[in-house]
C-alpha atoms as a PDB file:
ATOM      1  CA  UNK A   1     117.391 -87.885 173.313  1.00  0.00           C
ATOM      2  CA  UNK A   2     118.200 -88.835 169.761  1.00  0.00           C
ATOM      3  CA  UNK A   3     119.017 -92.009 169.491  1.00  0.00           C
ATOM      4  CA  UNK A   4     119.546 -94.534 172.481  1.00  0.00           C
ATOM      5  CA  UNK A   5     122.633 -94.645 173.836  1.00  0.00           C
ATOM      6  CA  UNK A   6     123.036 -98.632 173.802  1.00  0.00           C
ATOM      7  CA  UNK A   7     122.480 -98.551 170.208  1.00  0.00           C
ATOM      8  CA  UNK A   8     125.038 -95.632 169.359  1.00  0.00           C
ATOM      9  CA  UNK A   9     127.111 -97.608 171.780  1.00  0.00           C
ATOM     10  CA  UNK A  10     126.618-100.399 168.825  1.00  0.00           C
ATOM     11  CA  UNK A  11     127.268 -98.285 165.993  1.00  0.00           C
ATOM     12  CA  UNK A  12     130.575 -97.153 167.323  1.00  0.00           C
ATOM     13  CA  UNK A  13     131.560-100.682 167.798  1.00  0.00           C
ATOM     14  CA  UNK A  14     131.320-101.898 164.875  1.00  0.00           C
ATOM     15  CA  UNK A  15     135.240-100.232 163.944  1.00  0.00           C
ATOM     16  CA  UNK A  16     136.292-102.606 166.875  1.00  0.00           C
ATOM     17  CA  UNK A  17     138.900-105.151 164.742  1.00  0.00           C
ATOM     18  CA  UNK A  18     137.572-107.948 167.214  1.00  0.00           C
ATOM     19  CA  UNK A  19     133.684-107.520 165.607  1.00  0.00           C
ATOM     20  CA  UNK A  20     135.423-108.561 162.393  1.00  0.00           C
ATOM     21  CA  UNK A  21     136.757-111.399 163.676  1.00  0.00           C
ATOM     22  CA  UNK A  22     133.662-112.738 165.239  1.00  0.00           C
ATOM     23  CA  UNK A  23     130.285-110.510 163.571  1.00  0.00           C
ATOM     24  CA  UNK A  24     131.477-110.077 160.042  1.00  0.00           C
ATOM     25  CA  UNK A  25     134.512-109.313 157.791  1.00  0.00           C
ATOM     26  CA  UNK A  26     133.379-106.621 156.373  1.00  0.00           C
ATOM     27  CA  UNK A  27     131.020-104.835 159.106  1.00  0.00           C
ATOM     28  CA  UNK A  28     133.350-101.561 159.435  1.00  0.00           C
ATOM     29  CA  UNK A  29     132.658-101.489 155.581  1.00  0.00           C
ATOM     30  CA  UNK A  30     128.731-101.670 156.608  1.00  0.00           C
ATOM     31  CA  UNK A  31     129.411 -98.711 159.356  1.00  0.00           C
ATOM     32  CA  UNK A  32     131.346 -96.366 156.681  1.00  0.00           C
ATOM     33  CA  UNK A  33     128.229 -96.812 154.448  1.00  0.00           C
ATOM     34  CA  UNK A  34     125.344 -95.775 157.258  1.00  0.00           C
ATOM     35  CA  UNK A  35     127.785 -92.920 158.394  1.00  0.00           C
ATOM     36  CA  UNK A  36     126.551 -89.854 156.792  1.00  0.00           C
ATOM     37  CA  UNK A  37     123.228 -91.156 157.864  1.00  0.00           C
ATOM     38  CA  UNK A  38     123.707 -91.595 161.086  1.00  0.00           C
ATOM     39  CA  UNK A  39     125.011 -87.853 160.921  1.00  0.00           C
ATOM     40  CA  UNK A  40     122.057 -87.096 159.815  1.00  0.00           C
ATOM     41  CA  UNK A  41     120.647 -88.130 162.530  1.00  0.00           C
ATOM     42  CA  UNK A  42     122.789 -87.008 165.301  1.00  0.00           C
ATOM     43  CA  UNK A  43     122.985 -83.471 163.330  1.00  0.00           C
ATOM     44  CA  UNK A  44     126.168 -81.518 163.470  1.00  0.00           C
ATOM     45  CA  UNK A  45     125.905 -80.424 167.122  1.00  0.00           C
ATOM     46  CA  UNK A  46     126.564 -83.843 168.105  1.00  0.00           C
ATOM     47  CA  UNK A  47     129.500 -84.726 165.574  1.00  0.00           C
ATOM     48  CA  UNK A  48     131.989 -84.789 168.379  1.00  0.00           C
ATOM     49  CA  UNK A  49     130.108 -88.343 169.156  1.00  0.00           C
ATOM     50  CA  UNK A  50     131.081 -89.789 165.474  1.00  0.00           C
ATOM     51  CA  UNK A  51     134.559 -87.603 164.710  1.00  0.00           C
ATOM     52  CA  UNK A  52     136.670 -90.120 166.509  1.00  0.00           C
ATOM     53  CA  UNK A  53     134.807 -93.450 164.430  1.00  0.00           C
ATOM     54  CA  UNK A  54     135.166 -91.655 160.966  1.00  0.00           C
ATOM     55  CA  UNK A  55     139.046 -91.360 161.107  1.00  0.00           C
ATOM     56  CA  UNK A  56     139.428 -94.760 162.374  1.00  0.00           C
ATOM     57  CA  UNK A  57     137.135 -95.440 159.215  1.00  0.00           C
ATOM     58  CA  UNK A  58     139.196 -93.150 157.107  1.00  0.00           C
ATOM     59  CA  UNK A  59     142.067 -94.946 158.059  1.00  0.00           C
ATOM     60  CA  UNK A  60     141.239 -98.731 158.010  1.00  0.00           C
ATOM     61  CA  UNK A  61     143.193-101.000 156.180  1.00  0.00           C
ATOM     62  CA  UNK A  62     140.687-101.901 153.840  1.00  0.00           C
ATOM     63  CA  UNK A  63     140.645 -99.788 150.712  1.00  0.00           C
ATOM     64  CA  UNK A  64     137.199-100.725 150.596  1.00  0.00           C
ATOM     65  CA  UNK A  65     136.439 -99.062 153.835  1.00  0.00           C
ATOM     66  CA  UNK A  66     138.012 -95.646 152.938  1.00  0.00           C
ATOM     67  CA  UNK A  67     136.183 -96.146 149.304  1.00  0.00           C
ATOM     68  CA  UNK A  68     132.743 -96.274 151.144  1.00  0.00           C
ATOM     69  CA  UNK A  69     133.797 -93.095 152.746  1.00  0.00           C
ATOM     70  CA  UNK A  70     135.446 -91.101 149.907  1.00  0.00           C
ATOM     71  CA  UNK A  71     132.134 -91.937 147.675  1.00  0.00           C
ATOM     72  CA  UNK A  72     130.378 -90.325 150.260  1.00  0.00           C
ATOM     73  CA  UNK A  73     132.351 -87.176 151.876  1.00  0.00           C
ATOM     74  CA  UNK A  74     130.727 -84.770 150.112  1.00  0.00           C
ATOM     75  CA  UNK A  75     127.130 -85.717 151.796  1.00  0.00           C
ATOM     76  CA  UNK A  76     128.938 -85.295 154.783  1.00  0.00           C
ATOM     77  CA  UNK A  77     130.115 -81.926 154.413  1.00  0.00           C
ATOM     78  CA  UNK A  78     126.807 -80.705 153.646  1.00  0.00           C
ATOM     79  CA  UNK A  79     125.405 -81.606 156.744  1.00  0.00           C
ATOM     80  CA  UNK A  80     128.243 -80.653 158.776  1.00  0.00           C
ATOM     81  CA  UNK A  81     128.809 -77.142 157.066  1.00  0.00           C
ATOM     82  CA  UNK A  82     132.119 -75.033 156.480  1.00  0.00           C
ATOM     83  CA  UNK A  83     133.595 -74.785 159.544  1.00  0.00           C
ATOM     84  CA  UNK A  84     133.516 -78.342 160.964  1.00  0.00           C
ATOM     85  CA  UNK A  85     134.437 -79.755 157.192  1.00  0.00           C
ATOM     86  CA  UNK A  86     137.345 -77.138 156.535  1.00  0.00           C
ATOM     87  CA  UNK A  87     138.636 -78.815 160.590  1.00  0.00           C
ATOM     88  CA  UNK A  88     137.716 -82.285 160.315  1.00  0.00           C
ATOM     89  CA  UNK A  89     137.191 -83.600 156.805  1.00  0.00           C
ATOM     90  CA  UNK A  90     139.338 -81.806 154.273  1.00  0.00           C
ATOM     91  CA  UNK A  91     142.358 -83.592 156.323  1.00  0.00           C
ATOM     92  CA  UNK A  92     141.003 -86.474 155.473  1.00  0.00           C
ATOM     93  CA  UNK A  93     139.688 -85.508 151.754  1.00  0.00           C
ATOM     94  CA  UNK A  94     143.290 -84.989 151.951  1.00  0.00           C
ATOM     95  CA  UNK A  95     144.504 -88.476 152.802  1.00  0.00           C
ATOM     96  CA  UNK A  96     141.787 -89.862 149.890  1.00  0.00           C
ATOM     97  CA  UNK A  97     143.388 -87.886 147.161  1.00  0.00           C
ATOM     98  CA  UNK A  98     147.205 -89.317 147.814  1.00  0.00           C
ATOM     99  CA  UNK A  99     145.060 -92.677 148.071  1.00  0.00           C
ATOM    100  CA  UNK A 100     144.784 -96.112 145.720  1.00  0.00           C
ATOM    101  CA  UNK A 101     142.536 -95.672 142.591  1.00  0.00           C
ATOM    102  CA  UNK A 102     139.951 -97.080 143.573  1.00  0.00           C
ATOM    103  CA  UNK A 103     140.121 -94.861 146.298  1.00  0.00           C
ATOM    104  CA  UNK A 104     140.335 -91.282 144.932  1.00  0.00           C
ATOM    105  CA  UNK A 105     137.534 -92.357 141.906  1.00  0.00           C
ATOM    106  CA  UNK A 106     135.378 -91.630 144.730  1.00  0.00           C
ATOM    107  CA  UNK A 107     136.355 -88.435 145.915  1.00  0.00           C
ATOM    108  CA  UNK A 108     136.746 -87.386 141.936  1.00  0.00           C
ATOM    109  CA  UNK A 109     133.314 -88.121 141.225  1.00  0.00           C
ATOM    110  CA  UNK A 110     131.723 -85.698 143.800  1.00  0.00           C
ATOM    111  CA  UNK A 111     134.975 -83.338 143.077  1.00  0.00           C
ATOM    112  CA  UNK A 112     132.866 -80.485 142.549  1.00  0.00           C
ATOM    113  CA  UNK A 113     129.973 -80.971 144.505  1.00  0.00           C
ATOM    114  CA  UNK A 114     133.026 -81.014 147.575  1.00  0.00           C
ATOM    115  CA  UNK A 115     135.026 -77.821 146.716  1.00  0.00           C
ATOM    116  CA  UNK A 116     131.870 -76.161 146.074  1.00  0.00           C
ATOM    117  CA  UNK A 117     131.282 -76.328 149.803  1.00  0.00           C
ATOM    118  CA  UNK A 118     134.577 -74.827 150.652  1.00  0.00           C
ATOM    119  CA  UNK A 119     135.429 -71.178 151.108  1.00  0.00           C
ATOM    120  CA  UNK A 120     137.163 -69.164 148.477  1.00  0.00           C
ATOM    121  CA  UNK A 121     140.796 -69.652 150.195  1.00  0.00           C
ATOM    122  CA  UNK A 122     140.444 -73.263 150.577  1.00  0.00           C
ATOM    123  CA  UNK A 123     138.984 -74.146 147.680  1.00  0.00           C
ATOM    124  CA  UNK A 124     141.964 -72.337 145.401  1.00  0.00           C
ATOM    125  CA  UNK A 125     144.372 -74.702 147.068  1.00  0.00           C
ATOM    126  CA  UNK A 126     143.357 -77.794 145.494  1.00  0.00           C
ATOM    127  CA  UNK A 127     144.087 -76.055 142.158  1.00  0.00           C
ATOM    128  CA  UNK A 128     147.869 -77.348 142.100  1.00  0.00           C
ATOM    129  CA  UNK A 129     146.788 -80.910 143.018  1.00  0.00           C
ATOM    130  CA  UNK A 130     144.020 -81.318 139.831  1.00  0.00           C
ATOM    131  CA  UNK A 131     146.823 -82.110 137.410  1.00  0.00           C
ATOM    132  CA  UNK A 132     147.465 -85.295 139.814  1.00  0.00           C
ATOM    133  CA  UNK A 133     144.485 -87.214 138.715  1.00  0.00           C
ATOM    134  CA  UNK A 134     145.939 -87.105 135.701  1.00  0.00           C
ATOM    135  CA  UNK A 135     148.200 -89.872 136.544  1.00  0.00           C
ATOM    136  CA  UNK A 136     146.995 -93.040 137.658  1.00  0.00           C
ATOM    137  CA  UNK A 137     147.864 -95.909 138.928  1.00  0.00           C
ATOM    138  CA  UNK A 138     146.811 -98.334 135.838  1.00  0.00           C
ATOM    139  CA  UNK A 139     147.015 -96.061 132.938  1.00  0.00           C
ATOM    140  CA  UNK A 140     144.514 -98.254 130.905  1.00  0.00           C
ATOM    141  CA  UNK A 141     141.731 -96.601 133.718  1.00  0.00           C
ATOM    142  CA  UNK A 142     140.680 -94.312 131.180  1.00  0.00           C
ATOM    143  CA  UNK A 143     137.460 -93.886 132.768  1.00  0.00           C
ATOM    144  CA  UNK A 144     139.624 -92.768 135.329  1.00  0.00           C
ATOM    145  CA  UNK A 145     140.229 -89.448 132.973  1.00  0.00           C
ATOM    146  CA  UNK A 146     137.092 -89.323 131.575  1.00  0.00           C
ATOM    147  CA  UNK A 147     135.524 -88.555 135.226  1.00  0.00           C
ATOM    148  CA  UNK A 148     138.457 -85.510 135.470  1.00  0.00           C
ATOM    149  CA  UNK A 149     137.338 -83.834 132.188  1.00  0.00           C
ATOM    150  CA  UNK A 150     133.783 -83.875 133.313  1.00  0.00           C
ATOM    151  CA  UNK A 151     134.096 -82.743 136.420  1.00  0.00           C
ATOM    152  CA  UNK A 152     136.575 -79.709 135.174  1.00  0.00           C
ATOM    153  CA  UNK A 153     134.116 -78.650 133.105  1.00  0.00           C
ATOM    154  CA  UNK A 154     131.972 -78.443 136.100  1.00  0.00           C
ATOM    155  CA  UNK A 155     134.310 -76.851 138.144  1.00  0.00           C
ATOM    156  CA  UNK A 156     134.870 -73.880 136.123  1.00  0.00           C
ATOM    157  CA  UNK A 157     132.672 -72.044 137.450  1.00  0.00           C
ATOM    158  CA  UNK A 158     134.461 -72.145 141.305  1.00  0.00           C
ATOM    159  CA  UNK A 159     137.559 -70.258 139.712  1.00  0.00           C
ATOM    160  CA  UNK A 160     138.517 -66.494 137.826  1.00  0.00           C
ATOM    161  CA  UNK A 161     139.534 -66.449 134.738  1.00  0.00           C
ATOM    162  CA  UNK A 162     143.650 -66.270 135.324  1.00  0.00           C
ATOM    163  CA  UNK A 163     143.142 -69.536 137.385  1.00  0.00           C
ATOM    164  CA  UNK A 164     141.237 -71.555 134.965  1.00  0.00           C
ATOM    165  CA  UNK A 165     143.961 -70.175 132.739  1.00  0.00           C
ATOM    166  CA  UNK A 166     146.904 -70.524 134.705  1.00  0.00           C
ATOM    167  CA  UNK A 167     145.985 -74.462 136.067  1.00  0.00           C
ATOM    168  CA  UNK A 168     143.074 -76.016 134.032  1.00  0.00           C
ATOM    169  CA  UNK A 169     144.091 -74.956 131.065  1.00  0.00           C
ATOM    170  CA  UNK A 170     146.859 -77.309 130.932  1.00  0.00           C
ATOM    171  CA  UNK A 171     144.741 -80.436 132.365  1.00  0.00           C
ATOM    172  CA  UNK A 172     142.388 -79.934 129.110  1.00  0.00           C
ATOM    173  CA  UNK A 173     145.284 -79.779 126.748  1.00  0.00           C
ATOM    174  CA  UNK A 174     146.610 -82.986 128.048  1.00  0.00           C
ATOM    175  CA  UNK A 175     143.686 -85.099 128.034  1.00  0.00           C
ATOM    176  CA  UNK A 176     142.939 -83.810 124.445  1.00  0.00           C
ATOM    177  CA  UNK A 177     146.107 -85.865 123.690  1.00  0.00           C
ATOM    178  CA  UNK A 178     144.321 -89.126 125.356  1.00  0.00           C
ATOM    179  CA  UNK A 179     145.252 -91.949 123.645  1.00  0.00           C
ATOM    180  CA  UNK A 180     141.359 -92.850 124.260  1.00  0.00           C
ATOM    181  CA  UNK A 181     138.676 -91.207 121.919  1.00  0.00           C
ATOM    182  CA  UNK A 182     136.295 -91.155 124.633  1.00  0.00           C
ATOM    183  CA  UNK A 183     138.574 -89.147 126.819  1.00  0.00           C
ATOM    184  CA  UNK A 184     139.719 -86.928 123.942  1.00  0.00           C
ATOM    185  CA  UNK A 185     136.090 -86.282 122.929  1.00  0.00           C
ATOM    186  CA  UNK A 186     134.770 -84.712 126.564  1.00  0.00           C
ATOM    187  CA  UNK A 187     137.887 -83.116 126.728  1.00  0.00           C
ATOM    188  CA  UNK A 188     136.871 -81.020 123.681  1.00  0.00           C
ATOM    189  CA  UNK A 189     133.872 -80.234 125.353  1.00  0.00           C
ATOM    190  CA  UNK A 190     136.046 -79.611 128.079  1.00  0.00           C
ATOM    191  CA  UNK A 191     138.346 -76.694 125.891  1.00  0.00           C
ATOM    192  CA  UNK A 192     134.915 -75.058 124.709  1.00  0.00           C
ATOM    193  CA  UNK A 193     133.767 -74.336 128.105  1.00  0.00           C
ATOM    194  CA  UNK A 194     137.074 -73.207 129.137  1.00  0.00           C
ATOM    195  CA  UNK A 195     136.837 -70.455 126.034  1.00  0.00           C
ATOM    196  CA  UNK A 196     133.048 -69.609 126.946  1.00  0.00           C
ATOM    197  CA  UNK A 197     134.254 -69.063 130.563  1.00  0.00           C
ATOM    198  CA  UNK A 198     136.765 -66.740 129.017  1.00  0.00           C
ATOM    199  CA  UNK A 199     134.372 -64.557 127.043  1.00  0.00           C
ATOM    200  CA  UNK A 200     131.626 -64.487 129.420  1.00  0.00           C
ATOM    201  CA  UNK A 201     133.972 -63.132 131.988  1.00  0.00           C
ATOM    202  CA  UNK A 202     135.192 -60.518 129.276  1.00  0.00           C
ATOM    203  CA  UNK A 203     138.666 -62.255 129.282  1.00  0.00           C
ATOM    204  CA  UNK A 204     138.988 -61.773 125.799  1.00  0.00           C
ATOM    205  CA  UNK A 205     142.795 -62.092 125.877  1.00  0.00           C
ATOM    206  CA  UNK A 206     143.210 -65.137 127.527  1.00  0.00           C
ATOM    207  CA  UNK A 207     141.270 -65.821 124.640  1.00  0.00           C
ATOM    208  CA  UNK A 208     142.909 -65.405 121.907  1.00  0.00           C
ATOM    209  CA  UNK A 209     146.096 -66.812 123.929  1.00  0.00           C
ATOM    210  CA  UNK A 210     144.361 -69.904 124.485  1.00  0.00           C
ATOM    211  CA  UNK A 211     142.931 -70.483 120.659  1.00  0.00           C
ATOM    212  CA  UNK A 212     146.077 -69.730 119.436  1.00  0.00           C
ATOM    213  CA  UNK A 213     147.429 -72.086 121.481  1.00  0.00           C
ATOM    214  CA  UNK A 214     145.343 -74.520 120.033  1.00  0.00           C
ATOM    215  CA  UNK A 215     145.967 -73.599 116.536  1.00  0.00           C
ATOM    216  CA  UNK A 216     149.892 -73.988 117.123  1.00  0.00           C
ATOM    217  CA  UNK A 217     148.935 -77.588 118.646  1.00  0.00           C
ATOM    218  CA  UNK A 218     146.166 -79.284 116.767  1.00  0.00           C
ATOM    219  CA  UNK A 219     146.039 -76.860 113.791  1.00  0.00           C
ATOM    220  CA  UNK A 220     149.540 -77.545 112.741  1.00  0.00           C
ATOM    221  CA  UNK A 221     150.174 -80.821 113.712  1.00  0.00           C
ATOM    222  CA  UNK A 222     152.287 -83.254 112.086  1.00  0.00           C
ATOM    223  CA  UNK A 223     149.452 -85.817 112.595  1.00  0.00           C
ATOM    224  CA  UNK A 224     145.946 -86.503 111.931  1.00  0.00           C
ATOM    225  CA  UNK A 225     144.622 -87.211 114.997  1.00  0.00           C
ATOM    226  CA  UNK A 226     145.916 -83.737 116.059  1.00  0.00           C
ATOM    227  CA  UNK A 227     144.309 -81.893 113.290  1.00  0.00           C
ATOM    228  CA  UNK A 228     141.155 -83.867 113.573  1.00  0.00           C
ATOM    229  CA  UNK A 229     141.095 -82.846 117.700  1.00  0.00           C
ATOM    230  CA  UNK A 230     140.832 -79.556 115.769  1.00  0.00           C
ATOM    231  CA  UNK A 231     138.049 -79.920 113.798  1.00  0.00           C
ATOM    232  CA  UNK A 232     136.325 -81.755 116.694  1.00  0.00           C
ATOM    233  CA  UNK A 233     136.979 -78.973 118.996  1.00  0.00           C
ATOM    234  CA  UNK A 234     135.224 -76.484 115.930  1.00  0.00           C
ATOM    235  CA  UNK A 235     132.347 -78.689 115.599  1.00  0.00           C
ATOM    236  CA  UNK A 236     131.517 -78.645 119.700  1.00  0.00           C
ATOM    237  CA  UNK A 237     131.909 -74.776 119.808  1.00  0.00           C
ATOM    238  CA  UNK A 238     129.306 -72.378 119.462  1.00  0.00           C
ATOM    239  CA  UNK A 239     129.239 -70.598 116.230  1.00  0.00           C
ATOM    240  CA  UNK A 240     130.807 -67.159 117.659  1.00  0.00           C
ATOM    241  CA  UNK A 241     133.543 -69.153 118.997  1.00  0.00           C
ATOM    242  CA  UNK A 242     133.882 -70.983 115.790  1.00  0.00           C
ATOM    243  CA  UNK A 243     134.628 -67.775 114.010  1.00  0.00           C
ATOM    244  CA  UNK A 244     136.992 -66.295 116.396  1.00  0.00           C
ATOM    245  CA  UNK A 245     138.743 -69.931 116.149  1.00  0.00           C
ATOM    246  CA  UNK A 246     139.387 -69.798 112.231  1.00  0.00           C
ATOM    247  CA  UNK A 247     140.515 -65.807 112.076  1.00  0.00           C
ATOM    248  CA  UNK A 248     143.709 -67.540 113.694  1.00  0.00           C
ATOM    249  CA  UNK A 249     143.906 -70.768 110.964  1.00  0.00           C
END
């Protein structure tokens, strides 16, 4: 009663290899794109009609297939809610994360707006796997980087405290030490709003822990660019956090 079933039929087919033989090369490209809006459509009672199509998607040969889809899992989650996402797509999210570059730039882009949707349980798994983007596969993708540090600081808010210590803390040290100034300046941002999460949530030891930390690092290092991270990381803090910065210098 939604949509015809002669033209669902057509939708479905488009993942059929022979279609790309004879329609066009890149028409299961064109179905991964209208996906979440054919979703939509259908709503989420009907996503047993679609579940089947999006894994053949999610698993196509062409990276630029499961790129159309990764950009775009996120949307889908939202309109298929917890339950059906935590069964059917965070398998697949998954897949995208162990994927090519150009691959997993689309599922870190919408990082947050993904584990957001998650529950509590879930969501603290994928705290392990952050310090993977870290790597890539060309390591002149600094961009690549860039994207992690702003999403962290985004994604600060999904965690406690200890966690954010424990896991993130360590991403944001690293990326301070980007060889690219771009990276290394979002990444200060990146420390600050670690800190504020800190002393908002009354944390005040991890704290000190964590500005000492970066005293021992930048501070003290042997090299400018170290010691000018420093001063960076001073001038992008708020004054209170300034102060309680230099009482350890």
């Amino acid at each position: 009663d939604i949509i015809p079933q002669p033209l669902l039929d057509q939708y479905l087919s488009m993942t059929d290899p022979a279609r790309a033989q004879t329609v066009d090369t890149e028409i299961a490209k064109h179905c991964a794109y209208s996906l979440p809006g054919v979703a939509l459509t259908l709503g989420r009672q009907n996503w047993h009609c679609l579940k089947d199509t999006y894994e053949t998607l999610a698993s196509d040969v062409q990276w630029k297939v499961r790129r159309t889809l990764a950009f775009s899992i996120h949307e889908l989650a939202v309109i298929l809610g917890d339950q059906l996402t935590a069964a059917d797509l965070v398998p697949i999210f998954n897949g995208f994360l162990k994927d090519l570059d150009e691959v997993r730039i689309g599922v870190l882009k919408h990082l947050y707006d993904f584990l957001k949707l998650l529950h509590a349980d879930k969501r603290r798994e994928y705290l392990y796997q952050l310090q993977e983007f870290v790597v890539t596969d060309n390591s002149r993708n600094w961009r690549f980087r860039y994207e992690l540090a702003e999403q962290l600081i985004l994604i600060l808010e999904l965690y406690n405290p200890n966690d954010v210590y424990d896991y993130l803390r360590h991403i944001a040290l690293t990326l301070c030490s980007d060889k690219v100034s771009e990276v290394r300046w979002i990444s200060f941002k990146l420390v600050v709003a670690i800190l504020q999460k800190f002393y908002a949530n009354n944390a005040n030891a991890l704290g000190l822990n964590f500005i000492n930390e970066l005293v021992v690092r930048f501070r003290h290092s042997s090299k400018w660019v170290g010691r000018q991270a420093f001063a960076f990381i001073c001038q992008v803090g708020t004054f209170s956090l300034c102060i309680s910065i230099c009482t350890f210098i």
